[in-house]
PDB file of N, CA and C in Angstrom:
ATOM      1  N   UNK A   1      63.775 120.453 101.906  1.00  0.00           N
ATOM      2  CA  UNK A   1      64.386 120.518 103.225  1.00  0.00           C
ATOM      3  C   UNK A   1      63.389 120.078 104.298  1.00  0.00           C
ATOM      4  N   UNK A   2      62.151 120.515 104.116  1.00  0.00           N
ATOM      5  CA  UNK A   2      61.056 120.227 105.584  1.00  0.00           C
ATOM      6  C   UNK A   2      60.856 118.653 105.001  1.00  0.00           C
ATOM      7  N   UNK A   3      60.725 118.209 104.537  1.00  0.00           N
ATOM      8  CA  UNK A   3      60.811 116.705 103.713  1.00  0.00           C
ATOM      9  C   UNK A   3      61.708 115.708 104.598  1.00  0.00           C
ATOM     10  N   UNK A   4      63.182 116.507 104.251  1.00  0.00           N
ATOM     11  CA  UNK A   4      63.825 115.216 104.918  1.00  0.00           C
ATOM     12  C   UNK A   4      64.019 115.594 106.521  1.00  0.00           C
ATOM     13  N   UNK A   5      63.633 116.859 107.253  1.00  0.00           N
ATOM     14  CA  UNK A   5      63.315 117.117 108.232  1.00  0.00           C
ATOM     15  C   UNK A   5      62.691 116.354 108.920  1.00  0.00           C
ATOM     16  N   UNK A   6      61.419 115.968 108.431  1.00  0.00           N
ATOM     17  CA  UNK A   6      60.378 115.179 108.637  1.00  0.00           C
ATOM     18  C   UNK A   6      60.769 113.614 109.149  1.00  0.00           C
ATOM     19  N   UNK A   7      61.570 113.339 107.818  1.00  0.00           N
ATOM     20  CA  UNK A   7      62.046 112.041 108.063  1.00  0.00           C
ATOM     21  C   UNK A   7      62.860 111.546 108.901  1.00  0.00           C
ATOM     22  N   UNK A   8      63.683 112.438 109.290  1.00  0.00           N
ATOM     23  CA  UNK A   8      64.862 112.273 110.325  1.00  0.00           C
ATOM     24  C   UNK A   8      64.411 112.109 111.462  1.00  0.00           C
ATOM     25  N   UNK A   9      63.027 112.929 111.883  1.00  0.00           N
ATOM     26  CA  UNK A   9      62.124 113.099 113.112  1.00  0.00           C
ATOM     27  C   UNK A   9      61.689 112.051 113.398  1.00  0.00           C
ATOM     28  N   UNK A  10      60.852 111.339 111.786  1.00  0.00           N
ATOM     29  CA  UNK A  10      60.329 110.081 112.428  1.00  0.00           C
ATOM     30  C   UNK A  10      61.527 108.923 112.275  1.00  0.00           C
ATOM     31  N   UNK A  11      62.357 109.075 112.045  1.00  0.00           N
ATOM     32  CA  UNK A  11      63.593 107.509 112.128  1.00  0.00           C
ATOM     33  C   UNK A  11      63.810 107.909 113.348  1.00  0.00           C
ATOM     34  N   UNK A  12      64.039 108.582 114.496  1.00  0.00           N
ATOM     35  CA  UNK A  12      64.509 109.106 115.817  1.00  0.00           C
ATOM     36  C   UNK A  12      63.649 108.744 116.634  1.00  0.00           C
ATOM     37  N   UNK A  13      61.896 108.837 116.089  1.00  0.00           N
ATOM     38  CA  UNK A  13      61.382 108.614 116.588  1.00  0.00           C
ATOM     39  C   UNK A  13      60.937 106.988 116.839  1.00  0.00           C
ATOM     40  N   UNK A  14      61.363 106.306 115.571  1.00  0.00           N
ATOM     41  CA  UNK A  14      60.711 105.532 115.508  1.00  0.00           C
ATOM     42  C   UNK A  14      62.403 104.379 115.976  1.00  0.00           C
ATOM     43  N   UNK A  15      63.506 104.842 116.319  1.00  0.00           N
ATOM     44  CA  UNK A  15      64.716 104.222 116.862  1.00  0.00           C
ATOM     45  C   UNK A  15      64.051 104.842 118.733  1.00  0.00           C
ATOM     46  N   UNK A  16      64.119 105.551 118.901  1.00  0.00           N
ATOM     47  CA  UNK A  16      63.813 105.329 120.703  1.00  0.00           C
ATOM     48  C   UNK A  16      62.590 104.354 120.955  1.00  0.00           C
ATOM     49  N   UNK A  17      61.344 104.487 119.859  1.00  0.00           N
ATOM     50  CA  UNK A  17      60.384 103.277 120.504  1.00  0.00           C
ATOM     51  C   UNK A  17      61.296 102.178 120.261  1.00  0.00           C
ATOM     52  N   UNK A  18      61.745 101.737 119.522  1.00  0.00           N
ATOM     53  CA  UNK A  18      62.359 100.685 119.205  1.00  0.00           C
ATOM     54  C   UNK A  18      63.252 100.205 120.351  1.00  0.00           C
ATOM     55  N   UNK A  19      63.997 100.882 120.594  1.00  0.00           N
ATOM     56  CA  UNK A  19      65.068 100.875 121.702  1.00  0.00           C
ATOM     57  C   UNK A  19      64.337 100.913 123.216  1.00  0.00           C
ATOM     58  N   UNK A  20      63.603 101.380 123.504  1.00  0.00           N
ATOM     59  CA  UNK A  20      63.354 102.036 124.632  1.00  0.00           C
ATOM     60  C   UNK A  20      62.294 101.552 125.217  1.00  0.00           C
ATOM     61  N   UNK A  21      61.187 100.614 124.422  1.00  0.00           N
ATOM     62  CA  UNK A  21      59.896 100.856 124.310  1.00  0.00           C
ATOM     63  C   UNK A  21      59.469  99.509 123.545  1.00  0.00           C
ATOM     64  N   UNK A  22      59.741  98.646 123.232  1.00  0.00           N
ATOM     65  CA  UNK A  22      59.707  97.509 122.787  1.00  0.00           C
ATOM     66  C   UNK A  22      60.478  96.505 123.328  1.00  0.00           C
ATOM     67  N   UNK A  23      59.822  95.556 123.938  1.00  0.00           N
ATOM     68  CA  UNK A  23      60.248  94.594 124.664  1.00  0.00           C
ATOM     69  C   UNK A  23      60.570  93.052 123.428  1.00  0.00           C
ATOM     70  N   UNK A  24      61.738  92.872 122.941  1.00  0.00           N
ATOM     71  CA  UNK A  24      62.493  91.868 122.133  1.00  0.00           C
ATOM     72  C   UNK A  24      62.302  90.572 122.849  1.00  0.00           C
ATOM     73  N   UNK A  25      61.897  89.847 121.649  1.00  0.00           N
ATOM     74  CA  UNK A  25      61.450  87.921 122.506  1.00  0.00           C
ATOM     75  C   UNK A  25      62.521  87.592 122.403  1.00  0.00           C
ATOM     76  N   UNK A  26      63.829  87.949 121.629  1.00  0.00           N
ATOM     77  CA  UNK A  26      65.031  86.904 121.265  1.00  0.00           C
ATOM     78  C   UNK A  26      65.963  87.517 122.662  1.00  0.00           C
ATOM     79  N   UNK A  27      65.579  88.061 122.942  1.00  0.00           N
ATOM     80  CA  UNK A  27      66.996  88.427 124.178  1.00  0.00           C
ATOM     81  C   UNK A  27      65.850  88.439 125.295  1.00  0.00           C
ATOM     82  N   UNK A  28      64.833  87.699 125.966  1.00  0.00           N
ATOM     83  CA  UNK A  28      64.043  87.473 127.053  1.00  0.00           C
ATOM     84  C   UNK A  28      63.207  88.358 127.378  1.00  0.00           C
ATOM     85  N   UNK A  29      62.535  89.480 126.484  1.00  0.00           N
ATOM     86  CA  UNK A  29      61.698  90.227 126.333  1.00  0.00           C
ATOM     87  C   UNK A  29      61.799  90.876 127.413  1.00  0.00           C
ATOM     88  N   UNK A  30      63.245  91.613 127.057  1.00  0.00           N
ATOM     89  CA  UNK A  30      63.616  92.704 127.709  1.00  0.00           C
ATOM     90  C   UNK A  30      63.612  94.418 126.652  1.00  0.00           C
ATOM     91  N   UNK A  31      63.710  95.276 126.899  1.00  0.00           N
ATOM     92  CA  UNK A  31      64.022  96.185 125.954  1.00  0.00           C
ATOM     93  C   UNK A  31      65.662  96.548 125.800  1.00  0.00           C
ATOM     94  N   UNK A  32      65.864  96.486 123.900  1.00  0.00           N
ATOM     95  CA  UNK A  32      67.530  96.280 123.947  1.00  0.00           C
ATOM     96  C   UNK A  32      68.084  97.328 124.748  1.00  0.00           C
ATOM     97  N   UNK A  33      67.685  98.503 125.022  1.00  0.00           N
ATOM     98  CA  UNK A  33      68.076  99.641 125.875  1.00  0.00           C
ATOM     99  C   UNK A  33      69.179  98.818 127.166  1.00  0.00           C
ATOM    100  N   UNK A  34      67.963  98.149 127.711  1.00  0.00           N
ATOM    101  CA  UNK A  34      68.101  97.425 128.961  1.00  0.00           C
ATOM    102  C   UNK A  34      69.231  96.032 128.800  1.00  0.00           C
ATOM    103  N   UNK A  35      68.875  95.462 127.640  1.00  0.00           N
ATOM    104  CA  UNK A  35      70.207  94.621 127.138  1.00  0.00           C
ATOM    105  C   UNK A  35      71.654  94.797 126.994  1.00  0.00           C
ATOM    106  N   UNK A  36      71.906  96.150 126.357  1.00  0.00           N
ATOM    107  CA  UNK A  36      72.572  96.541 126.015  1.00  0.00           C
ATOM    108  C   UNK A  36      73.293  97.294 127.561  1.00  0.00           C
ATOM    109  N   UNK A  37      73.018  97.766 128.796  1.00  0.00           N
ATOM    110  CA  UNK A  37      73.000  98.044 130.037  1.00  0.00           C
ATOM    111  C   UNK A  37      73.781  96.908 130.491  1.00  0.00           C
ATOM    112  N   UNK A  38      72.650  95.593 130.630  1.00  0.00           N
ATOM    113  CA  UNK A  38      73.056  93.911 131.385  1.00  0.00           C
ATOM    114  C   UNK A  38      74.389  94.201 130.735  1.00  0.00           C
ATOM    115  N   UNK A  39      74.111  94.040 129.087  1.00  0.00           N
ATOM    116  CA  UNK A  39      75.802  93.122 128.842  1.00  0.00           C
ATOM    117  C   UNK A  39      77.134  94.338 128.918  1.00  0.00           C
ATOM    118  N   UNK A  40      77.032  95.548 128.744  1.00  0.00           N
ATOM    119  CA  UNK A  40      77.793  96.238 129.726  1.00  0.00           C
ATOM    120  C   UNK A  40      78.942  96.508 131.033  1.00  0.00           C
ATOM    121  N   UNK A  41      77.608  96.377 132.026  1.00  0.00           N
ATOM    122  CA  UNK A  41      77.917  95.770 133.333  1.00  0.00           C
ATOM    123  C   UNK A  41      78.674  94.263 133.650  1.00  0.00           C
ATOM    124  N   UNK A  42      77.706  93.989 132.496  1.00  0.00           N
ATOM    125  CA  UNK A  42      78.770  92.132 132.838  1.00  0.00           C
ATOM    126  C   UNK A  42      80.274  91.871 132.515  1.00  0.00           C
ATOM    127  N   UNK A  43      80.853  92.664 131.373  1.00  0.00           N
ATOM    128  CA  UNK A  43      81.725  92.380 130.705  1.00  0.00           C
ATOM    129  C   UNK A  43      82.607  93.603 131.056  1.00  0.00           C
ATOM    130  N   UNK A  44      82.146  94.548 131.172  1.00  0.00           N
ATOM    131  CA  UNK A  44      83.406  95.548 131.543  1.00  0.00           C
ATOM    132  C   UNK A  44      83.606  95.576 132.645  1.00  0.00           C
ATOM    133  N   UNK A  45      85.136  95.697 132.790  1.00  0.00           N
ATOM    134  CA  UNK A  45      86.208  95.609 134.167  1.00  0.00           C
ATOM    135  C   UNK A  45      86.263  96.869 134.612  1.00  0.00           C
ATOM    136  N   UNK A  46      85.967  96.909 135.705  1.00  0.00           N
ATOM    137  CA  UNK A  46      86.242  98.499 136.434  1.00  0.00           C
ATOM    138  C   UNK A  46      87.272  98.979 136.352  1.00  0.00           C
ATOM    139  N   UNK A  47      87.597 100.468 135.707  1.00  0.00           N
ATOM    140  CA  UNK A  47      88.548 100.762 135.686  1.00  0.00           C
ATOM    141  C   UNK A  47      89.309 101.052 137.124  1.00  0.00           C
ATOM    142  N   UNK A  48      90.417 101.022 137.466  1.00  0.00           N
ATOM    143  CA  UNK A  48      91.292 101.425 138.504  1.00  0.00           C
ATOM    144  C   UNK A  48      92.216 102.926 138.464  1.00  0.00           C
ATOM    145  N   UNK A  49      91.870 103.734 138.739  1.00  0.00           N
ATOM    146  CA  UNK A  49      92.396 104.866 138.994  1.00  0.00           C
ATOM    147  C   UNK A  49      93.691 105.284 140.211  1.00  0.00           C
ATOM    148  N   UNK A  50      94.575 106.368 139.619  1.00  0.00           N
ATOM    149  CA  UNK A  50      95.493 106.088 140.871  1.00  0.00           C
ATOM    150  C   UNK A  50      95.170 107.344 141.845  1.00  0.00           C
ATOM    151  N   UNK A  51      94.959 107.649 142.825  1.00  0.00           N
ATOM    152  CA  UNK A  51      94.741 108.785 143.731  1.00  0.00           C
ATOM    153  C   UNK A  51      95.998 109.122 144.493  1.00  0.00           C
ATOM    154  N   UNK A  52      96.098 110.309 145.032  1.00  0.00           N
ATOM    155  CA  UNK A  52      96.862 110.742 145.631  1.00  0.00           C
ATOM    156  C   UNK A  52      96.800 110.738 147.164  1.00  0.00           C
TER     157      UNK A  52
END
C-alpha cells in the first residue's frame, strides 16, 4: 500500500511540473497549462443566459 502511495505522489507530481512548469517548443514554448487556457478562450462561445 505505501508503495503505490508513493507512486501516485510522484505521477501527480511529476503531471503538475509537466503541466505547469515546463515550457513546450511545439506549441511556442508556452506551458500546456497556459495552452490549454489560449485555446479555450478562443473557441468557446459565451454562453447567454436569460435574466429576469
Amino acid at each position: 500500500m505505501e508503495v503505490a502511495l508513493t507512486v501516485e505522489l510522484a505521477a501527480a507530481e511529476w503531471g503538475d511540473s509537466y503541466n505547469h512548469r515546463r515550457l513546450h517548443g511545439e506549441i511556442g514554448h508556452i506551458l500546456s497549462a497556459e495552452y490549454e487556457t489560449n485555446y479555450y478562450r478562443a473557441t468557446t462561445k459565451p454562453q447567454i443566459t436569460a435574466t429576469d
